[in-house]
Protein backbone atom coordinates (compact mmCIF):
# COMPACT_ATOMS: atom_id res chain seq x y z
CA UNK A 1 0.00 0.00 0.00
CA UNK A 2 1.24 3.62 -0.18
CA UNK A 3 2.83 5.31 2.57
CA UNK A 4 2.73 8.75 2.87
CA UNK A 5 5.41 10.88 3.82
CA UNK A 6 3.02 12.09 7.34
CA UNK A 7 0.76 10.03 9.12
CA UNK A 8 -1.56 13.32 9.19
CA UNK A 9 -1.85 16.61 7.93
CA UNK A 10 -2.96 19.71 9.56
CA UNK A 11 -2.96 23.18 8.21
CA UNK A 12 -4.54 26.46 9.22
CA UNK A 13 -5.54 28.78 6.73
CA UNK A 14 -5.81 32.51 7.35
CA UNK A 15 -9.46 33.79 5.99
CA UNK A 16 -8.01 36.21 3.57
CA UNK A 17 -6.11 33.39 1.40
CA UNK A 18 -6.56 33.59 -1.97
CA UNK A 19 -8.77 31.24 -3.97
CA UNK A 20 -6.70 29.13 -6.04
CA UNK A 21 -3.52 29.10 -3.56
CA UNK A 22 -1.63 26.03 -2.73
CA UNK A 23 -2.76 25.35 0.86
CA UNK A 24 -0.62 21.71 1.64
CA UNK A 25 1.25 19.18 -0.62
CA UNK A 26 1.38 15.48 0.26
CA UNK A 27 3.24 12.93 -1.26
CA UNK A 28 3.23 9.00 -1.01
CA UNK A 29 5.72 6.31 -2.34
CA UNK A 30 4.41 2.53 -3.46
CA UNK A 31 6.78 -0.28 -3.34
CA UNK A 32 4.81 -2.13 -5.80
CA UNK A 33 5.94 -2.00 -9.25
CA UNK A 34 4.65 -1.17 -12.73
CA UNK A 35 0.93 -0.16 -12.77
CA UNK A 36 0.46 -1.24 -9.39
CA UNK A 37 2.58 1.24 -7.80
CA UNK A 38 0.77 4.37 -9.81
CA UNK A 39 -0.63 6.53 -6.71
CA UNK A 40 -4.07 8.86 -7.41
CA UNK A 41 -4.38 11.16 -4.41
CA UNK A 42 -8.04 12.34 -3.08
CA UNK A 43 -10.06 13.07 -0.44
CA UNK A 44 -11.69 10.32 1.27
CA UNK A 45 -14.70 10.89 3.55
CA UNK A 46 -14.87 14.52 3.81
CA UNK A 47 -17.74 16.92 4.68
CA UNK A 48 -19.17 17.93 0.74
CA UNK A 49 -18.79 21.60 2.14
CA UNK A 50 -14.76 21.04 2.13
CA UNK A 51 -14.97 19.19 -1.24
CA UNK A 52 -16.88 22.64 -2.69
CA UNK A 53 -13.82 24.78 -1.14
CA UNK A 54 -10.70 22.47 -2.12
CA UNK A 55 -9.45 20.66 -4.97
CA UNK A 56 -6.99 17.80 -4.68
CA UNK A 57 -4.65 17.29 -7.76
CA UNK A 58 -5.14 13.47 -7.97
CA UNK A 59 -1.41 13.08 -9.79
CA UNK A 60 0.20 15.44 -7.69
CA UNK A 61 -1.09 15.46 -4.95
């Protein structure tokens, strides 16, 4: 399975941040190889009111 490089992230945002600004990046590695160790990065169970106010680059991170 993928292990990220944190077991958890926090981050605190100050209310004037500009849309569009990077707020966190994560990464993970995969020991698996080929296809299998191809990572997509999302949220997983998240309120939909966070999902309307943050975008997750699933390549990237």
């Amino acid at each position: 399975p993928p292990v990220f490089a944190q077991d958890r992230y926090r981050v605190s945002l100050r209310e004037d941040t500009a849309p569009g600004s990077t707020v966190l990046n994560v990464s993970a590695s995969d020991a698996d190889e080929g296809t299998n160790a191809h990572i997509t990065y999302g949220f997983g169970k998240m309120p939909a009111k966070v999902r309307q106010k943050f975008v997750v680059d699933a390549e990237t991170g």
